[in-house]
PDB file of N, CA and C in Angstrom:
ATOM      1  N   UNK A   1      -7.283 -17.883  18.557  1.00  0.00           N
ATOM      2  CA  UNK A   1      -7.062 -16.534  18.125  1.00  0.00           C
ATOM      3  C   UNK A   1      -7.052 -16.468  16.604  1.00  0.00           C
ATOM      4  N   UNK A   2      -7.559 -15.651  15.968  1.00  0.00           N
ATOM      5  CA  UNK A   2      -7.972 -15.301  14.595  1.00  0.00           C
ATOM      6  C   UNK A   2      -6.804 -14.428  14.228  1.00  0.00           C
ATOM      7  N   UNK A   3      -6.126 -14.593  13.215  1.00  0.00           N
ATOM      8  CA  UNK A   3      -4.882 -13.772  12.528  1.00  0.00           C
ATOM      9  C   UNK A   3      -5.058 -13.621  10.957  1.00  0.00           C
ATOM     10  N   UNK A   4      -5.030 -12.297  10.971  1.00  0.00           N
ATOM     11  CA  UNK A   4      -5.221 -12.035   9.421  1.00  0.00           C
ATOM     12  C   UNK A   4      -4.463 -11.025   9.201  1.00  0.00           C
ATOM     13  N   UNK A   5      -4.427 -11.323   7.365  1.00  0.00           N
ATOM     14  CA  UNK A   5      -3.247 -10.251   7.386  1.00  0.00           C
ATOM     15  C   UNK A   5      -3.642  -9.340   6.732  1.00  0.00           C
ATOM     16  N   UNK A   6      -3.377  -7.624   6.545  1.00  0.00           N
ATOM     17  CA  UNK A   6      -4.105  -6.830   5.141  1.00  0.00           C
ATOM     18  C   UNK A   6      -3.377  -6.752   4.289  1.00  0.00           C
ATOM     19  N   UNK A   7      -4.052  -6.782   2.945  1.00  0.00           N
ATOM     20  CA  UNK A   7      -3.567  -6.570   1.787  1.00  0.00           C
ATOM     21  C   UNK A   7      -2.824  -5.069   1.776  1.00  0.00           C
ATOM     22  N   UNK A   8      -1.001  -5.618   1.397  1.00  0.00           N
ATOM     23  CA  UNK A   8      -0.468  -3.982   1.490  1.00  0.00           C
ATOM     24  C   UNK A   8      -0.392  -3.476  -0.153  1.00  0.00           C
ATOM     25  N   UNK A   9      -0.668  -4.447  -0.673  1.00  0.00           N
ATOM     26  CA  UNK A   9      -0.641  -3.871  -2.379  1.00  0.00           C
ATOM     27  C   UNK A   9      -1.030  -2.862  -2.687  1.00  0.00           C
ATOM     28  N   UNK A  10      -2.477  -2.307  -2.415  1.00  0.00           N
ATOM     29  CA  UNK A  10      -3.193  -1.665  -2.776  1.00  0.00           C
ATOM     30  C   UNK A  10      -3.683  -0.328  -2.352  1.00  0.00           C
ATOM     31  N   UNK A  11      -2.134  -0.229  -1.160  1.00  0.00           N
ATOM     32  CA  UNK A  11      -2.113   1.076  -0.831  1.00  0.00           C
ATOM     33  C   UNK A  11       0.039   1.409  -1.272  1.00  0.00           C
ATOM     34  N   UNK A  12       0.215   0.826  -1.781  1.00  0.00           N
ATOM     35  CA  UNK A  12       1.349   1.036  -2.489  1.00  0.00           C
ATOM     36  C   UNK A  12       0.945   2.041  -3.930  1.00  0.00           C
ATOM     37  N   UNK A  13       1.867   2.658  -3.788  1.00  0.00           N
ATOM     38  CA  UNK A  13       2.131   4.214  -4.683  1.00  0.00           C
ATOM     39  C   UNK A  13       2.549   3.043  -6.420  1.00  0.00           C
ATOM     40  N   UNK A  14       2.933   1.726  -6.518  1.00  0.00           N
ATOM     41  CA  UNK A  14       3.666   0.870  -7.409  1.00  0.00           C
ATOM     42  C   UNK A  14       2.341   0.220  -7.787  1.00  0.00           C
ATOM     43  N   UNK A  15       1.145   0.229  -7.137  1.00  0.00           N
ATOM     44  CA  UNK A  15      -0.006  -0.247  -7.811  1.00  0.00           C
ATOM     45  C   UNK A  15      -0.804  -0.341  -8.605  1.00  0.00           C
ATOM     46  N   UNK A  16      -0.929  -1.262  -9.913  1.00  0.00           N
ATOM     47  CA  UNK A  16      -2.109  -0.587 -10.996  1.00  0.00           C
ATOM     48  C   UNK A  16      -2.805  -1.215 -10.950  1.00  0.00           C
ATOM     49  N   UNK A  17      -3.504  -1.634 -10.047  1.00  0.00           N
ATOM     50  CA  UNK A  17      -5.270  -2.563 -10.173  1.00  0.00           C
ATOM     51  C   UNK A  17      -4.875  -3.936 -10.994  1.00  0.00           C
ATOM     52  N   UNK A  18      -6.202  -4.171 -10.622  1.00  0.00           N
ATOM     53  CA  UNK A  18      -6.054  -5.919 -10.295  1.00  0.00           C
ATOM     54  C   UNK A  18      -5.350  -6.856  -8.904  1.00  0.00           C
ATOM     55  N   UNK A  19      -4.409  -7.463  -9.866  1.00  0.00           N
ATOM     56  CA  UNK A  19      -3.555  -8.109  -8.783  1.00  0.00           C
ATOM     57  C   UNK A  19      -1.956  -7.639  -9.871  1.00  0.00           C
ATOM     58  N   UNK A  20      -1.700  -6.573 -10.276  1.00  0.00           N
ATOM     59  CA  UNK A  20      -0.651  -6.104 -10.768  1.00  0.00           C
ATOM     60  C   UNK A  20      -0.132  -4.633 -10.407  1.00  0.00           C
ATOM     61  N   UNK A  21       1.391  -4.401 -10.280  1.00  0.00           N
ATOM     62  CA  UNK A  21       2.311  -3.349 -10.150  1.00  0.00           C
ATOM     63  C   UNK A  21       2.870  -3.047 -10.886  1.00  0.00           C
ATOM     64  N   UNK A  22       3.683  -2.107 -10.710  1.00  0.00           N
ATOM     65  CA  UNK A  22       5.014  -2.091 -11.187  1.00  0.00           C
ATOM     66  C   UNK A  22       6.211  -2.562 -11.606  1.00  0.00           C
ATOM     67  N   UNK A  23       6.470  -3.656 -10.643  1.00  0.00           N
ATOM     68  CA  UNK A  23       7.217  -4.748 -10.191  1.00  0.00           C
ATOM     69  C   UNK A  23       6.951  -6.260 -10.979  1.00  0.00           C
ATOM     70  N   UNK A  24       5.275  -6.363 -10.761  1.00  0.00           N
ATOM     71  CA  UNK A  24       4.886  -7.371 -11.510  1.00  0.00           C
ATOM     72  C   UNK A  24       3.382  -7.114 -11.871  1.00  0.00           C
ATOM     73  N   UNK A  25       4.046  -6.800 -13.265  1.00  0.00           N
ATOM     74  CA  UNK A  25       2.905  -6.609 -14.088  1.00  0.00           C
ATOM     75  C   UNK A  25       2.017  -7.628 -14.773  1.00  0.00           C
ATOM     76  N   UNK A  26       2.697  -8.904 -14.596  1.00  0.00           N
ATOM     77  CA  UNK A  26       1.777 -10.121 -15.195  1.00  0.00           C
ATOM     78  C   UNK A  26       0.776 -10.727 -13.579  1.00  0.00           C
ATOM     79  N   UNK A  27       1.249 -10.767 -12.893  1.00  0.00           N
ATOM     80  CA  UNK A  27       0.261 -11.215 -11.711  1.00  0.00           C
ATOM     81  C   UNK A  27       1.406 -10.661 -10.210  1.00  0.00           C
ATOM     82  N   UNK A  28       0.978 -10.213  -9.436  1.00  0.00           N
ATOM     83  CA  UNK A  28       1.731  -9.993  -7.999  1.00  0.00           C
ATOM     84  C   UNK A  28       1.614 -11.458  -7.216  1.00  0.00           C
ATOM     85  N   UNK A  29       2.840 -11.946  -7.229  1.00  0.00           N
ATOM     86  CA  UNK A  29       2.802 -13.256  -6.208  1.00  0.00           C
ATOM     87  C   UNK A  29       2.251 -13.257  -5.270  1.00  0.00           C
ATOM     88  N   UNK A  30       1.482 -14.208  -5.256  1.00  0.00           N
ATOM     89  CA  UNK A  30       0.530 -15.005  -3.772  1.00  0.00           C
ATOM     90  C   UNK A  30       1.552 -14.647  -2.615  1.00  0.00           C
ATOM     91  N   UNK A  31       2.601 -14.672  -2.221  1.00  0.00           N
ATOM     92  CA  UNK A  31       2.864 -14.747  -1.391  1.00  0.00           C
ATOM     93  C   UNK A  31       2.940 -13.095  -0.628  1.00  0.00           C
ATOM     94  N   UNK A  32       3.046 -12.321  -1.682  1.00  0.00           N
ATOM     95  CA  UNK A  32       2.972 -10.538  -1.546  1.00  0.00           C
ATOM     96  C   UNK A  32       1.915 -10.761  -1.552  1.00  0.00           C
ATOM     97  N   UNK A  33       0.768 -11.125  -2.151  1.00  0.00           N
ATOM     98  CA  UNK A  33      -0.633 -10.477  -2.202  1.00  0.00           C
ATOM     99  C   UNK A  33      -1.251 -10.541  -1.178  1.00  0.00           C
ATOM    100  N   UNK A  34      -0.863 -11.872  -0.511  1.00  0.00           N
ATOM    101  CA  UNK A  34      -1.281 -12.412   0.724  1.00  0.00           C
ATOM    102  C   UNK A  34      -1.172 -11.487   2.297  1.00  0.00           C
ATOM    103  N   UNK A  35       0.061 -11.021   1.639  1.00  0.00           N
ATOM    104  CA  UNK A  35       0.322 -10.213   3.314  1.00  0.00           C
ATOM    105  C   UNK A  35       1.652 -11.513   3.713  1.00  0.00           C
ATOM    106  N   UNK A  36       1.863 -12.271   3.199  1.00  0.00           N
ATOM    107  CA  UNK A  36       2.933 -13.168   3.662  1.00  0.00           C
ATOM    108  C   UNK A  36       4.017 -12.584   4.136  1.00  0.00           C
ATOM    109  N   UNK A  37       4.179 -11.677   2.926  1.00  0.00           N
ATOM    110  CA  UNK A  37       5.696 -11.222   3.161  1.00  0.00           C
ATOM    111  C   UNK A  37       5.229  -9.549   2.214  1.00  0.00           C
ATOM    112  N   UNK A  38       5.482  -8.677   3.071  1.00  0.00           N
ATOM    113  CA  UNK A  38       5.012  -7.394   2.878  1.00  0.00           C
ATOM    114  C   UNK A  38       6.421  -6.416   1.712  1.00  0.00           C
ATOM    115  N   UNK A  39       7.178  -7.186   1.479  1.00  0.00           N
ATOM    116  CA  UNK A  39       7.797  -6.630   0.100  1.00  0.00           C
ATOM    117  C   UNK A  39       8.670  -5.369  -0.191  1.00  0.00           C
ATOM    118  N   UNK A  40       9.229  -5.439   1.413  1.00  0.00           N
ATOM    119  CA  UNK A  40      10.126  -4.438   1.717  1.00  0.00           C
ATOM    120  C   UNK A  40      11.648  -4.632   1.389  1.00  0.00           C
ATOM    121  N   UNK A  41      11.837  -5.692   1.221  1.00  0.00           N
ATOM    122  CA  UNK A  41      13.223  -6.316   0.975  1.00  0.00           C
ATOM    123  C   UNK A  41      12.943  -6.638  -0.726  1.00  0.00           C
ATOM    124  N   UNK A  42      14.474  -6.932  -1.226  1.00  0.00           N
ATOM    125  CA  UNK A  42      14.678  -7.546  -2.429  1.00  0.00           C
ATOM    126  C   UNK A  42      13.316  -9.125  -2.638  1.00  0.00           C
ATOM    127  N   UNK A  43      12.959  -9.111  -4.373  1.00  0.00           N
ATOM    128  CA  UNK A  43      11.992 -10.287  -4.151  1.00  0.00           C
ATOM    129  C   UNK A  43      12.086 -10.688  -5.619  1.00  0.00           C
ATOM    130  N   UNK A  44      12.606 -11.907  -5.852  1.00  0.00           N
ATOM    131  CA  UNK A  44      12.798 -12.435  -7.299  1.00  0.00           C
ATOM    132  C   UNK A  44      11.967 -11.435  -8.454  1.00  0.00           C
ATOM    133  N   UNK A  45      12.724 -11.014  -9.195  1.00  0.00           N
ATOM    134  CA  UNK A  45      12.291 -10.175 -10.264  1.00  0.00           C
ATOM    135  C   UNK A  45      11.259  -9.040 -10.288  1.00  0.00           C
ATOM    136  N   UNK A  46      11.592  -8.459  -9.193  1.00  0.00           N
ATOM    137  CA  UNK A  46      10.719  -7.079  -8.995  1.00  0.00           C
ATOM    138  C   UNK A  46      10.899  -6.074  -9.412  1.00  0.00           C
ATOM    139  N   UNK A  47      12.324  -5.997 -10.009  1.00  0.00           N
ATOM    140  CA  UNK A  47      13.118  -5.013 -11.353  1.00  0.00           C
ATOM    141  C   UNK A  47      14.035  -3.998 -10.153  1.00  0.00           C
ATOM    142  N   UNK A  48      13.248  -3.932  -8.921  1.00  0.00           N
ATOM    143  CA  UNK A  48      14.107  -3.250  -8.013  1.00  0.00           C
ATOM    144  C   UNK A  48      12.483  -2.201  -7.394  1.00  0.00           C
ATOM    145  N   UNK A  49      11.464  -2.586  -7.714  1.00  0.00           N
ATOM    146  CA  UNK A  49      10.310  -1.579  -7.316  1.00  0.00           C
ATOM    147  C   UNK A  49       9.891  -3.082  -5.655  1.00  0.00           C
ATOM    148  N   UNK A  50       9.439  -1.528  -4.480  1.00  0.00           N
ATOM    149  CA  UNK A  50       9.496  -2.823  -3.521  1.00  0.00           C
ATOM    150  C   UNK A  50       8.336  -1.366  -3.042  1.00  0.00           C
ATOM    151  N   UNK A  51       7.140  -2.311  -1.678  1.00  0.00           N
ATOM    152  CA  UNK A  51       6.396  -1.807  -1.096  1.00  0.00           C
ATOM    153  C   UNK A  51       6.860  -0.264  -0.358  1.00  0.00           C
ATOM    154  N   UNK A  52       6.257   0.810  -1.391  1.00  0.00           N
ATOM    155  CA  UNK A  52       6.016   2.151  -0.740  1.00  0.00           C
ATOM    156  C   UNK A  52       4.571   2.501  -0.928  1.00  0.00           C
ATOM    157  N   UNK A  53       4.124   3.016   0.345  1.00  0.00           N
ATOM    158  CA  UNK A  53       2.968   3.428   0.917  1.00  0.00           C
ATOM    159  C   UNK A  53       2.729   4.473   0.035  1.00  0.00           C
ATOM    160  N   UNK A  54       1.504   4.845  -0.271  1.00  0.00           N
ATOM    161  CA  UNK A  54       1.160   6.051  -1.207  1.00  0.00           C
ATOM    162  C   UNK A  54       0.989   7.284  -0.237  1.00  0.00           C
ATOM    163  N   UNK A  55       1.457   8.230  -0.361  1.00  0.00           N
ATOM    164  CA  UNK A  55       0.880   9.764   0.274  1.00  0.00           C
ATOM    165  C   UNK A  55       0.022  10.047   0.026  1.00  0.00           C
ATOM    166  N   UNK A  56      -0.982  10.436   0.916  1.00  0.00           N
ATOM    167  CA  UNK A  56      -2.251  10.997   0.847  1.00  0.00           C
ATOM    168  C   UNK A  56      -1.872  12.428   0.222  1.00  0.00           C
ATOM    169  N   UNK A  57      -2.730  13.200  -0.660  1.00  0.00           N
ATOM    170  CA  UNK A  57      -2.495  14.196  -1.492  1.00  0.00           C
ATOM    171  C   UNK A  57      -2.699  15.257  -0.218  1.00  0.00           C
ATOM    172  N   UNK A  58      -4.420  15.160   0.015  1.00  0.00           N
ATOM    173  CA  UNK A  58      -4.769  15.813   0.850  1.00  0.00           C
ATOM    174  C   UNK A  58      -4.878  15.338   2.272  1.00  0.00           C
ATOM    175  N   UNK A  59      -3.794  15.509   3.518  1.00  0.00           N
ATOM    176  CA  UNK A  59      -3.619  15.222   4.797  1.00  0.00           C
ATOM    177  C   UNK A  59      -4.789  15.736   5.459  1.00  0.00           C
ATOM    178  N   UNK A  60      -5.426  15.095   6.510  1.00  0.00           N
ATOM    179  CA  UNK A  60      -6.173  15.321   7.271  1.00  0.00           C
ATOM    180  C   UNK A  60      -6.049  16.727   8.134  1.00  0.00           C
ATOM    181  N   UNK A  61      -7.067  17.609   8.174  1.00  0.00           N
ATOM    182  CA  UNK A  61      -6.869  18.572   9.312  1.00  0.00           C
ATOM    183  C   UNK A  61      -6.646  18.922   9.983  1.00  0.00           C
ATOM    184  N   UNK A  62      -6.742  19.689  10.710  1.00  0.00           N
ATOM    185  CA  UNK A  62      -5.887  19.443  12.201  1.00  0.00           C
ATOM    186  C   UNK A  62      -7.500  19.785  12.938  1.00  0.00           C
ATOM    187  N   UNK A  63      -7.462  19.497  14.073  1.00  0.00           N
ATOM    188  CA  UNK A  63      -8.844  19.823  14.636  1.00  0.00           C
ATOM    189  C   UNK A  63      -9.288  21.077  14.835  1.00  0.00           C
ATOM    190  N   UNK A  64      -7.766  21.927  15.156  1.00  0.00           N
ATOM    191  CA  UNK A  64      -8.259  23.733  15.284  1.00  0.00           C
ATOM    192  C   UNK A  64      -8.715  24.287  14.297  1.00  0.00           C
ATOM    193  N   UNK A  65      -8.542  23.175  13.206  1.00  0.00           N
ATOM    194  CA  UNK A  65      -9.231  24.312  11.626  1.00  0.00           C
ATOM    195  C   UNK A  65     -10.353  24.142  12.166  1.00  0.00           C
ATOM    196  N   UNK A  66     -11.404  23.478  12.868  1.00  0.00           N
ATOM    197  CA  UNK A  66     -12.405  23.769  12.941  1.00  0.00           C
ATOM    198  C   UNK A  66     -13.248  24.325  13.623  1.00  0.00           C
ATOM    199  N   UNK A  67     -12.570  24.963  14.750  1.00  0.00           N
ATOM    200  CA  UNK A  67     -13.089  25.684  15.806  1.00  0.00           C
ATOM    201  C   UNK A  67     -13.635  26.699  15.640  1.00  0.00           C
ATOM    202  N   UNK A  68     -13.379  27.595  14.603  1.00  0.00           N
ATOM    203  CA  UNK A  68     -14.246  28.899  13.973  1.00  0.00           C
ATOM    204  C   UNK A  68     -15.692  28.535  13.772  1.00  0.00           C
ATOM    205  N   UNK A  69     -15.639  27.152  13.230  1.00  0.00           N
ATOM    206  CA  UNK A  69     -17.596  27.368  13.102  1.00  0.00           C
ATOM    207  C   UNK A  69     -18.263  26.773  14.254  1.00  0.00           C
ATOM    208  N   UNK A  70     -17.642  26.313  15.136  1.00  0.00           N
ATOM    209  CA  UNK A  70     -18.223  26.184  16.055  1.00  0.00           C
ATOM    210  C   UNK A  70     -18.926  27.187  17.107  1.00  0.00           C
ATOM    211  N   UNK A  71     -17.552  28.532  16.785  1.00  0.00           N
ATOM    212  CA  UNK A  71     -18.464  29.722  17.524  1.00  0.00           C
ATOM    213  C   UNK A  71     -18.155  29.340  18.913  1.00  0.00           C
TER     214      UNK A  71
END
């Protein structure tokens, strides 16, 4: 069986490109970057910034918005 993990960095709201955050602005540890350990809890020197998911600005539709052009 094949196990992989996704990268949660880069849908964190604490993300600035590369392999850097908020948290850690010189490099995001291998072990977060990895998916090892997804960074919900306390994590040596993260200043106190920990994995939050970004909000989509614009939420998906609902399907009845589209029933008008269907006619």
């Amino acid at each position: 069986m094949i196990s992989t993990r996704e990268n949660h960095c880069r849908i964190c709201c604490h993300f600035l490109g590369g392999q850097t955050c908020k948290a850690f602005t010189e490099a995001i540890p291998s072990e977060l970057w990895s998916g090892q350990n997804l960074h919900y809890e306390a994590y040596l020197n993260d200043g106190g910034s920990r994995y939050e998911r970004v909000v989509d600005e614009f939420p998906p539709l609902p399907v009845h918005f589209f029933d008008a052009e269907r006619g």
